[in-house]
PDB file of N, CA and C in Angstrom:
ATOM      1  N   UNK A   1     -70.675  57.291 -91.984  1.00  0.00           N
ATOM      2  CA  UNK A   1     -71.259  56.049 -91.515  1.00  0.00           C
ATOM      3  C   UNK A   1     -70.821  54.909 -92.440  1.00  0.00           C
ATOM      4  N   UNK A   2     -70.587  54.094 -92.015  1.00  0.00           N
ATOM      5  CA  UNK A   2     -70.418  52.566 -92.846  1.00  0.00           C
ATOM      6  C   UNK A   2     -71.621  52.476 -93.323  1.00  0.00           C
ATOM      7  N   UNK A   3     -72.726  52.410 -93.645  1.00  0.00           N
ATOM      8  CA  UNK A   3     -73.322  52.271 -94.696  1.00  0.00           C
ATOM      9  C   UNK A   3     -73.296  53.449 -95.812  1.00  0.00           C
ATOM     10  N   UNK A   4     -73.201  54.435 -95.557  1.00  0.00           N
ATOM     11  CA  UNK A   4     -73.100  55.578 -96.295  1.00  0.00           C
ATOM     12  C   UNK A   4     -71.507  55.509 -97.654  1.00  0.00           C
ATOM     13  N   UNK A   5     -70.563  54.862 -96.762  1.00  0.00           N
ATOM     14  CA  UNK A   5     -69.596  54.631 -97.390  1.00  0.00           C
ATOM     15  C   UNK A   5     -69.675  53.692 -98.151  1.00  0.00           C
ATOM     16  N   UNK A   6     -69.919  52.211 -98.043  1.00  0.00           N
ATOM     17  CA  UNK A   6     -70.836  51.037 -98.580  1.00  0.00           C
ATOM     18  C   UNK A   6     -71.173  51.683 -99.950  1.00  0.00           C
ATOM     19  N   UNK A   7     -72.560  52.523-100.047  1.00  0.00           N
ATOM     20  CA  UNK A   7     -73.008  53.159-101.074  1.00  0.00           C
ATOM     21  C   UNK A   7     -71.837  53.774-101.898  1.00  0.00           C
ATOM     22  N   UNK A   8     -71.331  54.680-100.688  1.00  0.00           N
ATOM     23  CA  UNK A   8     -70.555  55.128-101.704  1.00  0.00           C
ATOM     24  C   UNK A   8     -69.625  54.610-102.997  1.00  0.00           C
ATOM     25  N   UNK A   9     -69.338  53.612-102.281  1.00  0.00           N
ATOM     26  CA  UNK A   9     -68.003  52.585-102.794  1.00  0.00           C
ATOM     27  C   UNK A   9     -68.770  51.525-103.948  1.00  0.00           C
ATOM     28  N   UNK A  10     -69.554  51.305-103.636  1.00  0.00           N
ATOM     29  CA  UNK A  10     -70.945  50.653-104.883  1.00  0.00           C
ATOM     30  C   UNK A  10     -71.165  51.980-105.778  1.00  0.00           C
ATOM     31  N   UNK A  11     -71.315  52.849-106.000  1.00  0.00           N
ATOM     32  CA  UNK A  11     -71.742  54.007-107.066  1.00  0.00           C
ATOM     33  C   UNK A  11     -70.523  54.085-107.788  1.00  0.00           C
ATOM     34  N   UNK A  12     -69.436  54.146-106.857  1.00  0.00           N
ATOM     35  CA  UNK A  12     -67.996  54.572-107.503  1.00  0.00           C
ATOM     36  C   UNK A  12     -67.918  52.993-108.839  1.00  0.00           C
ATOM     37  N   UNK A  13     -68.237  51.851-107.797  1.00  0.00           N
ATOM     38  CA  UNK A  13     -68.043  50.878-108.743  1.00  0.00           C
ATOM     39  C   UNK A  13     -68.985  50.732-110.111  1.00  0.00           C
ATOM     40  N   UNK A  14     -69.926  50.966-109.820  1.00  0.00           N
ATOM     41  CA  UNK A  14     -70.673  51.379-110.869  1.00  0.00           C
ATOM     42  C   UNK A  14     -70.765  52.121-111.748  1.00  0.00           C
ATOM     43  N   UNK A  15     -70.214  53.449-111.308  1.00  0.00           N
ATOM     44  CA  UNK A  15     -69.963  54.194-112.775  1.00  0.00           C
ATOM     45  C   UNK A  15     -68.525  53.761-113.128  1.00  0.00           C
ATOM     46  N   UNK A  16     -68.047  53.511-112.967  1.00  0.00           N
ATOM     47  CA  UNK A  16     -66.690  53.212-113.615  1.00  0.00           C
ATOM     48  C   UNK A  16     -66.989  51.537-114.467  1.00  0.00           C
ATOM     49  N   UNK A  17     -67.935  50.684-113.975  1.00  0.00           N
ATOM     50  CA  UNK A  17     -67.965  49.514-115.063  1.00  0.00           C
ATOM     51  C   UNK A  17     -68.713  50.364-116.393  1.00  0.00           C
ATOM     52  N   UNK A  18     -70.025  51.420-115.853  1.00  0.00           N
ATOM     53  CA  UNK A  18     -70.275  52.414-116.650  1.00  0.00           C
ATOM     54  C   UNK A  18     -69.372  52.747-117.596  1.00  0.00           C
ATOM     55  N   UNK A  19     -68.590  53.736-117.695  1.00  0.00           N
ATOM     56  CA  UNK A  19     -67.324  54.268-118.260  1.00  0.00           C
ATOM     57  C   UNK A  19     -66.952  53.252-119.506  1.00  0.00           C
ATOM     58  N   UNK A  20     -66.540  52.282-118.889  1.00  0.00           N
ATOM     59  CA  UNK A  20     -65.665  51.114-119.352  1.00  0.00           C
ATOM     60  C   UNK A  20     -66.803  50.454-120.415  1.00  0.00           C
ATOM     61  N   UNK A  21     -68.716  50.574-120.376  1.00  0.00           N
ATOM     62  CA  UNK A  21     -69.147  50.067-121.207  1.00  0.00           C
ATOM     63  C   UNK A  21     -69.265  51.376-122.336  1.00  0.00           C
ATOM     64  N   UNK A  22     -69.533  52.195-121.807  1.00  0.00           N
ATOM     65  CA  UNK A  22     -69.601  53.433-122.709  1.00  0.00           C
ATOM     66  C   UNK A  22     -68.814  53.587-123.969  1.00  0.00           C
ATOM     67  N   UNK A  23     -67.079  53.105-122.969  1.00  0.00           N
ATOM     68  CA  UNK A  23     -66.239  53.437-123.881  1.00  0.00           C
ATOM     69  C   UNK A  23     -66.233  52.277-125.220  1.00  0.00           C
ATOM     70  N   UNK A  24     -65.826  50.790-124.946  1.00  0.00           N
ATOM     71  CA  UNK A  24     -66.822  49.755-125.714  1.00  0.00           C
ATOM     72  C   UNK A  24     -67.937  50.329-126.635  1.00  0.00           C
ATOM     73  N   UNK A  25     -68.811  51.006-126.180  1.00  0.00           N
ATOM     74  CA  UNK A  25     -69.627  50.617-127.241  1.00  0.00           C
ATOM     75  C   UNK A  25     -69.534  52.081-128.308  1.00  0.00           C
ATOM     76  N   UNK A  26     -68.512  53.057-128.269  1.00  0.00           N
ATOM     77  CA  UNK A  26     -67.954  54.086-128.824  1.00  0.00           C
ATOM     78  C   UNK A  26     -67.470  53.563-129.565  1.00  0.00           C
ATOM     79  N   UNK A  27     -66.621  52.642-129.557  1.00  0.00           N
ATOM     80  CA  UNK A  27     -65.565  51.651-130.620  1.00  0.00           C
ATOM     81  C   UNK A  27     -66.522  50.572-131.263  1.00  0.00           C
ATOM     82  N   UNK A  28     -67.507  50.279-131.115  1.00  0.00           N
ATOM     83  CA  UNK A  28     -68.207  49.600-131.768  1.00  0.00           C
ATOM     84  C   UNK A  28     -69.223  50.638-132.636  1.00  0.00           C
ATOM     85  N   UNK A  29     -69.644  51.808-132.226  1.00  0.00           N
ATOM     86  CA  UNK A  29     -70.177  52.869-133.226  1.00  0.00           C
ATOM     87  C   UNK A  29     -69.534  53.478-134.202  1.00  0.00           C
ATOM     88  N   UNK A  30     -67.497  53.557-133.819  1.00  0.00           N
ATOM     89  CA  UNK A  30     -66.776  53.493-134.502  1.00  0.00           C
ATOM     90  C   UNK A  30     -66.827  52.735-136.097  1.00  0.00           C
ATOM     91  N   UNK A  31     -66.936  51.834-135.467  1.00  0.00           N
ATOM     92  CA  UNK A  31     -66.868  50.309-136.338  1.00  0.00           C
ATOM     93  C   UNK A  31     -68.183  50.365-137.768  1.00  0.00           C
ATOM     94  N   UNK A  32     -69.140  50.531-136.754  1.00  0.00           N
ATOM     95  CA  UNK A  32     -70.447  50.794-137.847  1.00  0.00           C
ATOM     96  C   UNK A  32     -70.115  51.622-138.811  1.00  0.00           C
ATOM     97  N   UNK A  33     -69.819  52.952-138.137  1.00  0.00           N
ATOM     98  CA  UNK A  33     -69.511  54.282-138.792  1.00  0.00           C
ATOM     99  C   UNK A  33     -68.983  54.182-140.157  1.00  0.00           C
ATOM    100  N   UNK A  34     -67.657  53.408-139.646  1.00  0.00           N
ATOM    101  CA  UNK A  34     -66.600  53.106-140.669  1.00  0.00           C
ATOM    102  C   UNK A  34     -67.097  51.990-141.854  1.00  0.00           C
ATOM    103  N   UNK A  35     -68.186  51.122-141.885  1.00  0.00           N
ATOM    104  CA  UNK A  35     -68.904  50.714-142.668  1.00  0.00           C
ATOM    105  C   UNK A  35     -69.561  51.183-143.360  1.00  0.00           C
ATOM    106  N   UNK A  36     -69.870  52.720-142.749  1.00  0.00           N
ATOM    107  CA  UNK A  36     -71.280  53.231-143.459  1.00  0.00           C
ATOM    108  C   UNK A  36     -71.097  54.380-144.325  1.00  0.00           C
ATOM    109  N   UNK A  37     -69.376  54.262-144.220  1.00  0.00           N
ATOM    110  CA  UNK A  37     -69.006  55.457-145.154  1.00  0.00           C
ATOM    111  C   UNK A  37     -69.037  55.204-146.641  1.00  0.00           C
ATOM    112  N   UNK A  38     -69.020  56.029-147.716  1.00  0.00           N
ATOM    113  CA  UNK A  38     -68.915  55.250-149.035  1.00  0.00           C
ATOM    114  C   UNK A  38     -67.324  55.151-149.428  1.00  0.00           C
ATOM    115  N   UNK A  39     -67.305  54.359-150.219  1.00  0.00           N
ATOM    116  CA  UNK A  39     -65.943  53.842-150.452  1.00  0.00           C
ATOM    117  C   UNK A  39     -65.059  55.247-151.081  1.00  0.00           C
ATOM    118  N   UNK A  40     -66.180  56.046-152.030  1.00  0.00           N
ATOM    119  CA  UNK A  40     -65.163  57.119-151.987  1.00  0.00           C
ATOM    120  C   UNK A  40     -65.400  58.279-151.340  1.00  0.00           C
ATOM    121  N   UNK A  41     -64.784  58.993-151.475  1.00  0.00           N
ATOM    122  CA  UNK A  41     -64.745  59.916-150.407  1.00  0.00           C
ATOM    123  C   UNK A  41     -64.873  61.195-151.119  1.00  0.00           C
ATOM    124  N   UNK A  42     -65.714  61.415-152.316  1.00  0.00           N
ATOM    125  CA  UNK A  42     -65.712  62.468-153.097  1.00  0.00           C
ATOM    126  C   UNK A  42     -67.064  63.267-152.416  1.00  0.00           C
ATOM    127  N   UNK A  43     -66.833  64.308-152.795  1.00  0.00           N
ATOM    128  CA  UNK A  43     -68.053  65.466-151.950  1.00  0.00           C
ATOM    129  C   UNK A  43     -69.508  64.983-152.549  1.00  0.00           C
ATOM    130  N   UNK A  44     -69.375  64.267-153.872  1.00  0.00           N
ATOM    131  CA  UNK A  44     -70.666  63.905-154.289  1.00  0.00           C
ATOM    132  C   UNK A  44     -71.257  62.611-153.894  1.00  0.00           C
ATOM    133  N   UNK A  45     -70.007  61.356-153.560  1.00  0.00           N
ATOM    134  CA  UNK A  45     -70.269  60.552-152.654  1.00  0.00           C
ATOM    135  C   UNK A  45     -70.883  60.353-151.281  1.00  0.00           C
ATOM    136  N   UNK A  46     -70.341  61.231-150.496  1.00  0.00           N
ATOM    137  CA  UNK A  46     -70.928  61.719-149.446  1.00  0.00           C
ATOM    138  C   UNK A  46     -72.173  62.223-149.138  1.00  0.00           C
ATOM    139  N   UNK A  47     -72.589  63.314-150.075  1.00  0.00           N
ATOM    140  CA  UNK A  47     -73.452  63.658-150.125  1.00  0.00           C
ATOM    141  C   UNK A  47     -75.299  62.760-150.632  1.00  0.00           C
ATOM    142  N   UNK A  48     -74.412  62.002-151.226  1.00  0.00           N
ATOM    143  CA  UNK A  48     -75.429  60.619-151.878  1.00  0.00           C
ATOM    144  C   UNK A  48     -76.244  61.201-152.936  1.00  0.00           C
ATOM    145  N   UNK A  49     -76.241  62.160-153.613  1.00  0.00           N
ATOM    146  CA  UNK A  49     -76.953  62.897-154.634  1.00  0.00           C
ATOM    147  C   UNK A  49     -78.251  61.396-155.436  1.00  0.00           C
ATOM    148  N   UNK A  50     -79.459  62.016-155.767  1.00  0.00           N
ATOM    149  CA  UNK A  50     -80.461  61.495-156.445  1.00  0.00           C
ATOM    150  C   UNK A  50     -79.832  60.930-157.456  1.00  0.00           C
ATOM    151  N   UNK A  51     -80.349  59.778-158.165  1.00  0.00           N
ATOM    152  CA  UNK A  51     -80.361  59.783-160.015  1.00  0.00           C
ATOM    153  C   UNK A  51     -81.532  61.166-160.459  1.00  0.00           C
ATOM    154  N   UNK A  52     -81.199  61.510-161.070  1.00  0.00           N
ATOM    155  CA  UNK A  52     -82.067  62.656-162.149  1.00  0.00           C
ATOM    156  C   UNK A  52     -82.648  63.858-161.225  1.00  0.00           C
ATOM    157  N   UNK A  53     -82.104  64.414-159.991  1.00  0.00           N
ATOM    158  CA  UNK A  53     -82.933  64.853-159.634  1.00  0.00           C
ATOM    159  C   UNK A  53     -82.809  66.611-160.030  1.00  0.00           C
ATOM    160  N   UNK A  54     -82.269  66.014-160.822  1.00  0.00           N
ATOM    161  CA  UNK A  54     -82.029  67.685-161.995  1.00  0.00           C
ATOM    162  C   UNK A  54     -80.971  68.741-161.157  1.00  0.00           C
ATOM    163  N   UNK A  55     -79.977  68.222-160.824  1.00  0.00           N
ATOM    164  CA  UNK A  55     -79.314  69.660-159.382  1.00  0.00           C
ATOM    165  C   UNK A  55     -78.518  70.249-160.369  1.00  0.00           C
ATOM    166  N   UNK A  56     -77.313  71.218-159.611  1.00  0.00           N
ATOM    167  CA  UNK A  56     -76.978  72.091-160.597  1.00  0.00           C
ATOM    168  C   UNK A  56     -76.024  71.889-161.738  1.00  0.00           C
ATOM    169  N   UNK A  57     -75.362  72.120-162.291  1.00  0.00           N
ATOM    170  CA  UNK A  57     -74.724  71.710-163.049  1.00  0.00           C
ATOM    171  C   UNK A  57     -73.134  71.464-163.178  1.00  0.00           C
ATOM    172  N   UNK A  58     -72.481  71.137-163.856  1.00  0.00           N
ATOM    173  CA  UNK A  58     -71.095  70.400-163.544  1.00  0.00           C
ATOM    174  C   UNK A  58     -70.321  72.002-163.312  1.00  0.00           C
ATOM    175  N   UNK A  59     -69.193  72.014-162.097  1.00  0.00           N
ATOM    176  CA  UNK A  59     -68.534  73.139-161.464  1.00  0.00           C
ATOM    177  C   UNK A  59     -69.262  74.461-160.677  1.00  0.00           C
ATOM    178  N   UNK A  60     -70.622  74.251-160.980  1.00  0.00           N
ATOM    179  CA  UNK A  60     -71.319  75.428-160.064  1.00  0.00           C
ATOM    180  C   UNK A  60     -71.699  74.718-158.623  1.00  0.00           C
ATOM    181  N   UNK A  61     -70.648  74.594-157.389  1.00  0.00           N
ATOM    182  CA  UNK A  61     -71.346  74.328-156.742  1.00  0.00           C
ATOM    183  C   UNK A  61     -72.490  75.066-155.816  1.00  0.00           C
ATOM    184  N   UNK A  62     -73.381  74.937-155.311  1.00  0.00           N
ATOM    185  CA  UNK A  62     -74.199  75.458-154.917  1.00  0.00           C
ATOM    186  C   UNK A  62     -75.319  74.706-153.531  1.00  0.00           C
ATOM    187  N   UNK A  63     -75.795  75.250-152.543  1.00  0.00           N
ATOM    188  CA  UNK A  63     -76.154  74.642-151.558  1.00  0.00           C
ATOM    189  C   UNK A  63     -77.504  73.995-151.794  1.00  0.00           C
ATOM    190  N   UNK A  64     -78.453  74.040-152.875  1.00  0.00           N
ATOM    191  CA  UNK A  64     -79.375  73.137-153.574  1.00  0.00           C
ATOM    192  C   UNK A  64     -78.432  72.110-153.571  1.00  0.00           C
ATOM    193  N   UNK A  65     -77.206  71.653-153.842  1.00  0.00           N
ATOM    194  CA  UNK A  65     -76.888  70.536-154.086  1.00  0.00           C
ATOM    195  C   UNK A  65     -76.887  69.400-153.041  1.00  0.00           C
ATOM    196  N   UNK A  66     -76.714  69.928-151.801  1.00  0.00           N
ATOM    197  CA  UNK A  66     -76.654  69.217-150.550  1.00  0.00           C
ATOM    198  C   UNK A  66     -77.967  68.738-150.410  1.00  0.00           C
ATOM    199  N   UNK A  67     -78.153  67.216-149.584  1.00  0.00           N
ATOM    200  CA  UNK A  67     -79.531  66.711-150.026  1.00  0.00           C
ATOM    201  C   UNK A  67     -80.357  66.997-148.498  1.00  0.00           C
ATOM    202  N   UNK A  68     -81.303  66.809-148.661  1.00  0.00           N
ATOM    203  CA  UNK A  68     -82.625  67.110-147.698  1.00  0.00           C
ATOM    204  C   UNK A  68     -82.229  66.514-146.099  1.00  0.00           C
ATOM    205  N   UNK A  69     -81.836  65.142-146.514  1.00  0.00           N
ATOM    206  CA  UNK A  69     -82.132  64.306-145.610  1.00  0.00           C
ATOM    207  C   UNK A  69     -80.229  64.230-145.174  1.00  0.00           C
ATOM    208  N   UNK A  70     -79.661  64.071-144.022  1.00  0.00           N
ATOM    209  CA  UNK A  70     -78.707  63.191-143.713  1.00  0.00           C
ATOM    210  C   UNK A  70     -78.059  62.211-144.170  1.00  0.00           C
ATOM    211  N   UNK A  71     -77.128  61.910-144.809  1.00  0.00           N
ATOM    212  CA  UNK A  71     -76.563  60.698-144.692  1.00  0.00           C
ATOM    213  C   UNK A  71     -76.066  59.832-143.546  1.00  0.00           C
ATOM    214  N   UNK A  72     -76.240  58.427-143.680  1.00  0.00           N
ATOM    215  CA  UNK A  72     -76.531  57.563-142.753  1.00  0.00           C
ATOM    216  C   UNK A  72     -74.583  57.894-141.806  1.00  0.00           C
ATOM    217  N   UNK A  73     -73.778  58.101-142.460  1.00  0.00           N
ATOM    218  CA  UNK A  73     -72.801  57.862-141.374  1.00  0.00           C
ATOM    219  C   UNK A  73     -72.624  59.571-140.730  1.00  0.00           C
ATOM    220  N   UNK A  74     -73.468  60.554-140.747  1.00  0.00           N
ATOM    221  CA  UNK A  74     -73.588  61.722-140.355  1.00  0.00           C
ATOM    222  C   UNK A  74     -74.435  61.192-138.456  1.00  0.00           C
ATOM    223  N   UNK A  75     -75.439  60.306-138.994  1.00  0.00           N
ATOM    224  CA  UNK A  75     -76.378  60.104-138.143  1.00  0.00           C
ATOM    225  C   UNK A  75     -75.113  58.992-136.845  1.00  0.00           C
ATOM    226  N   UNK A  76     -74.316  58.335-137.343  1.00  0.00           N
ATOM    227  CA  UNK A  76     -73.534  57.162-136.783  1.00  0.00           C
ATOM    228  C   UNK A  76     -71.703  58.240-135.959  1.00  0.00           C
ATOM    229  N   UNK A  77     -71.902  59.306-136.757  1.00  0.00           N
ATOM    230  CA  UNK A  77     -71.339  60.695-136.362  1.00  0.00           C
ATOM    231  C   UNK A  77     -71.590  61.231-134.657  1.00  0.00           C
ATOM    232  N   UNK A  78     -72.390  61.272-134.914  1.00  0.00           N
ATOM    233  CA  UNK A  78     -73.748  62.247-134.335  1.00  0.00           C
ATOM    234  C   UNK A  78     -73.608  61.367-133.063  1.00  0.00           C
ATOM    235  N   UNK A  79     -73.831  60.168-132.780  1.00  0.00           N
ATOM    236  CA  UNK A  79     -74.104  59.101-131.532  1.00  0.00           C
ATOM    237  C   UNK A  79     -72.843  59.034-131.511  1.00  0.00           C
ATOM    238  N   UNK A  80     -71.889  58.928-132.084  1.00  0.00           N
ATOM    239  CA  UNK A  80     -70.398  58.858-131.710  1.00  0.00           C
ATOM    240  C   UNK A  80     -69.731  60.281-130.567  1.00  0.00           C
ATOM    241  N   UNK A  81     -70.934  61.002-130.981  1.00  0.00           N
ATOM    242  CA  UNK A  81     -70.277  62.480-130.666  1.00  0.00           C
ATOM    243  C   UNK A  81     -71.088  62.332-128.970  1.00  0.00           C
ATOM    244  N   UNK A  82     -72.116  62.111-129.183  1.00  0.00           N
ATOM    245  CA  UNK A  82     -73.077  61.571-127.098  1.00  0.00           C
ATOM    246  C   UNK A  82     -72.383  60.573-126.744  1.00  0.00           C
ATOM    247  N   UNK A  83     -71.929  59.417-127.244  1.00  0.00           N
ATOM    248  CA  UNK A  83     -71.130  58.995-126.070  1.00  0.00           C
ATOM    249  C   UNK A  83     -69.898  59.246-125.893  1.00  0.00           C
ATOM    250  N   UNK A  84     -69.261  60.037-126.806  1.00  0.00           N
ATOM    251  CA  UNK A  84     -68.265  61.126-126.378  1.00  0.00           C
ATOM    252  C   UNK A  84     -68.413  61.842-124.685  1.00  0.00           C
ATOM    253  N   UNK A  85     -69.296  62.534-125.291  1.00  0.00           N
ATOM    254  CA  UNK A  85     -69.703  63.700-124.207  1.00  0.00           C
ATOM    255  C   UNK A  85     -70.183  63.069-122.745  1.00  0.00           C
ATOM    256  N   UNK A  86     -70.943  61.455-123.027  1.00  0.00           N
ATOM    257  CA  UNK A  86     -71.377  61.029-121.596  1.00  0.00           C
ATOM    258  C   UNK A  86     -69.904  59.963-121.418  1.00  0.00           C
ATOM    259  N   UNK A  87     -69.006  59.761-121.883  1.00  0.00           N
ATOM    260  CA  UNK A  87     -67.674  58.844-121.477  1.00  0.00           C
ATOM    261  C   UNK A  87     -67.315  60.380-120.632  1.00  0.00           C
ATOM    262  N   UNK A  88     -66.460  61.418-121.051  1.00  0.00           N
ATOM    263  CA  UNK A  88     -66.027  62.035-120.633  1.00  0.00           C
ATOM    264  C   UNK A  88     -66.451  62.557-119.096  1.00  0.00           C
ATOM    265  N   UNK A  89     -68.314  62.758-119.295  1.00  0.00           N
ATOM    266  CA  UNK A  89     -68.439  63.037-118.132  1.00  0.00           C
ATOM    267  C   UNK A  89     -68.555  62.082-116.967  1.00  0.00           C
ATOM    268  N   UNK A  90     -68.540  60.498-117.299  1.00  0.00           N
ATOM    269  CA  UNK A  90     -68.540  59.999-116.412  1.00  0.00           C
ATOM    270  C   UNK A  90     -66.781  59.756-116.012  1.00  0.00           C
ATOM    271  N   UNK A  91     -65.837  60.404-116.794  1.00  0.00           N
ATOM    272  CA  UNK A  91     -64.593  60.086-116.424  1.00  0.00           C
ATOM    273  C   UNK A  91     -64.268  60.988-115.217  1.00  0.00           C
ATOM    274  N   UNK A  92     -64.460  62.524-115.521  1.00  0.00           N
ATOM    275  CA  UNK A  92     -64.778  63.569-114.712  1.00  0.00           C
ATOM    276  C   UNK A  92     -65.519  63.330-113.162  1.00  0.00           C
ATOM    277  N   UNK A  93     -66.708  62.393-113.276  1.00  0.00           N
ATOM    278  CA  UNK A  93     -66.859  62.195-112.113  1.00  0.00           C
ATOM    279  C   UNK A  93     -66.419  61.105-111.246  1.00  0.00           C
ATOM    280  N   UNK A  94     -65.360  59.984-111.651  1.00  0.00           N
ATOM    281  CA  UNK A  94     -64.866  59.398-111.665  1.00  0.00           C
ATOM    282  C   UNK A  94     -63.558  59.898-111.059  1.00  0.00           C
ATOM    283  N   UNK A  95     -63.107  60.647-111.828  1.00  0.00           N
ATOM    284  CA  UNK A  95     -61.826  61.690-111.660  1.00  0.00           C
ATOM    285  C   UNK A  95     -62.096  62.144-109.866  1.00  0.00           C
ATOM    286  N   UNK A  96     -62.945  62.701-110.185  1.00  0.00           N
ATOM    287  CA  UNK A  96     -63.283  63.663-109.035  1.00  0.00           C
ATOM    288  C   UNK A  96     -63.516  62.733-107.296  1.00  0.00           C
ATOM    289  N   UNK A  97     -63.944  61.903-107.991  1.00  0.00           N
ATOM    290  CA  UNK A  97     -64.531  60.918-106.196  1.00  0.00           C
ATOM    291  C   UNK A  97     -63.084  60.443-106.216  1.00  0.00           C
ATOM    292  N   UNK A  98     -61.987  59.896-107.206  1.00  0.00           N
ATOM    293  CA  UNK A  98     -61.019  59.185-106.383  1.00  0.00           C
ATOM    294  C   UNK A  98     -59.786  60.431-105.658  1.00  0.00           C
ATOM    295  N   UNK A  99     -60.068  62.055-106.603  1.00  0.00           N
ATOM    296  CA  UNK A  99     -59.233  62.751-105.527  1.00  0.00           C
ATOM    297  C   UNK A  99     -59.732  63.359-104.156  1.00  0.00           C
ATOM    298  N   UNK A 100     -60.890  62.772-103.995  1.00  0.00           N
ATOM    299  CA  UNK A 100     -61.265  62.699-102.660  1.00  0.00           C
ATOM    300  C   UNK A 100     -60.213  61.883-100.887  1.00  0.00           C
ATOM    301  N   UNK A 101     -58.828  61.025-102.068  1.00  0.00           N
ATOM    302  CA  UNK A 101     -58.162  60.422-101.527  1.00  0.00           C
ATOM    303  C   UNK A 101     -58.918  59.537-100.566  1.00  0.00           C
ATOM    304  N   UNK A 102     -59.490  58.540-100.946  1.00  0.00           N
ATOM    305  CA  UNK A 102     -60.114  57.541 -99.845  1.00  0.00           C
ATOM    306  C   UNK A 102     -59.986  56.423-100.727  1.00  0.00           C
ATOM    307  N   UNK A 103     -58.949  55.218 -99.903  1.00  0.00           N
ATOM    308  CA  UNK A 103     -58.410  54.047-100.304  1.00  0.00           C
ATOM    309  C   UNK A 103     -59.773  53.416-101.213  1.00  0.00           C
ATOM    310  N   UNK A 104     -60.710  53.274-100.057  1.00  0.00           N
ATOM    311  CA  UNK A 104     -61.515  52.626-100.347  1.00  0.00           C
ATOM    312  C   UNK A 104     -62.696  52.983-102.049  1.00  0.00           C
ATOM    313  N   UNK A 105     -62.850  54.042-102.370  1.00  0.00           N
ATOM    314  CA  UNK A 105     -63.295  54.870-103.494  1.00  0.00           C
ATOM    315  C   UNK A 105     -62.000  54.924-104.192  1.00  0.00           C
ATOM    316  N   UNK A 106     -61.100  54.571-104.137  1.00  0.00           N
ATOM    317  CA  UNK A 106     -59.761  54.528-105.366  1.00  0.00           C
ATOM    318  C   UNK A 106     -59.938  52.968-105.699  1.00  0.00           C
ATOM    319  N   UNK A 107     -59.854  52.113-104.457  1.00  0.00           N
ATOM    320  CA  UNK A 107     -60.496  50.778-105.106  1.00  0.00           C
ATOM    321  C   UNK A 107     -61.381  50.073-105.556  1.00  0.00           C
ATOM    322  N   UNK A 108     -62.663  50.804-105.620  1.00  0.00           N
ATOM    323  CA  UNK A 108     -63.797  50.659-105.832  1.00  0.00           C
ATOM    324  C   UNK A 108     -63.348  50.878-107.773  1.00  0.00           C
ATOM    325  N   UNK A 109     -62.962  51.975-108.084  1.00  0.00           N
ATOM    326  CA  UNK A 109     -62.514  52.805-109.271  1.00  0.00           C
ATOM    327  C   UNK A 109     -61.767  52.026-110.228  1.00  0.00           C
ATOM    328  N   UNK A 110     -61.185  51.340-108.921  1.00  0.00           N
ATOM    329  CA  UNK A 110     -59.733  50.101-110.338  1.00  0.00           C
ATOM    330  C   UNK A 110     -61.048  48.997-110.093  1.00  0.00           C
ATOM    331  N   UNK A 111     -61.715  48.353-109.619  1.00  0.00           N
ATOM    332  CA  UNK A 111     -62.294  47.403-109.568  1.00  0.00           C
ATOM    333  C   UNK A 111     -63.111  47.398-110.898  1.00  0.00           C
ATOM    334  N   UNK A 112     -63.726  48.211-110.635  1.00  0.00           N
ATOM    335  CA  UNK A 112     -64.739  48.877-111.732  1.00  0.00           C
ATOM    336  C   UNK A 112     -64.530  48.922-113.101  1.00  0.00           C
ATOM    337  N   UNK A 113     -63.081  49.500-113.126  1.00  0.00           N
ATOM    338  CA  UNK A 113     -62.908  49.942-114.381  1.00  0.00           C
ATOM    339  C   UNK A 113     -62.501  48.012-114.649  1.00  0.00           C
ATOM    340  N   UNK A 114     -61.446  47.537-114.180  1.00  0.00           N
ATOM    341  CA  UNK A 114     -61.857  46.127-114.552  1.00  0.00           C
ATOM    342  C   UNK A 114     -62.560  45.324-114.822  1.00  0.00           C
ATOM    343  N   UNK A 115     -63.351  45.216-113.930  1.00  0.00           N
ATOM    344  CA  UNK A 115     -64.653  44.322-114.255  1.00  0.00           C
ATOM    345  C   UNK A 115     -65.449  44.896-115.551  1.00  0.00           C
ATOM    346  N   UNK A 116     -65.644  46.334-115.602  1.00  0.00           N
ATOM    347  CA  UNK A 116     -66.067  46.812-116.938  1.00  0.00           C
ATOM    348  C   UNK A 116     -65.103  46.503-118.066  1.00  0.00           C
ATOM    349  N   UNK A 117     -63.683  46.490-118.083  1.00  0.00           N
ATOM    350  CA  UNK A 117     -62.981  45.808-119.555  1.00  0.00           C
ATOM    351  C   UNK A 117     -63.244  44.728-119.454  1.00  0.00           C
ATOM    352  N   UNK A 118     -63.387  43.558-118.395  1.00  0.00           N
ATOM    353  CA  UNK A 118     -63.478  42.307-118.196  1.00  0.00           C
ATOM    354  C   UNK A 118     -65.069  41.816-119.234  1.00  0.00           C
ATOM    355  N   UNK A 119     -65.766  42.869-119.039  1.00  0.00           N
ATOM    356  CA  UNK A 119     -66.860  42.498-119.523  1.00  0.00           C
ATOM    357  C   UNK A 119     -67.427  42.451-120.847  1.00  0.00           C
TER     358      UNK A 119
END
């Protein structure tokens, strides 16, 4: 039915401006990420160790040493890694409606994905 298709061709456009913000704001979690790392990159850096909090001693490493809590670019990791997983799957379904071969859902798809970089 022409309205059924209508819809259709509106969802297609929609997840694909979807997609296109997803992917945006991956590169902007990027961005944070890459701020929130410490400048060096030593295992004790990373780890952010206490002042004094008595851990083990110099060359024994040991898993007391690793701290309680997360470090902040683990957490900026972590959200990098979900909109991973929801870009992909909206590419997949994306993928999937335009090999349905229908002009109209292939143009819906480039529209979309435009207006979503456009944005």
């Amino acid at each position: 039915s022409p309205a059924g298709m209508a819809l259709s061709v509106l969802v297609i456009l929609l997840l694909s401006v979807l997609y296109e913000a997803v992917k945006m704001g991956k590169a902007v979690l990027l961005r944070r990420a890459l701020l929130a790392l410490p400048r060096s990159l030593s295992q004790e850096a990373l780890t952010e160790p206490q002042e004094g909090d008595g851990g083990p001693t110099q060359g024994s490493p040991s898993l007391t040493a690793f701290p309680i809590s997360f470090p902040r670019w683990f957490w900026f990791h972590v959200g990098q890694t979900l909109f991973h997983v929801v870009q992909v799957v909206l590419g997949y379904m994306v993928m999937l409606a335009v090999m349905s071969y229908n002009a109209w859902i292939f143009l819906a798809a480039i529209a979309g994905s435009t207006l979503g970089y456009f944005m």
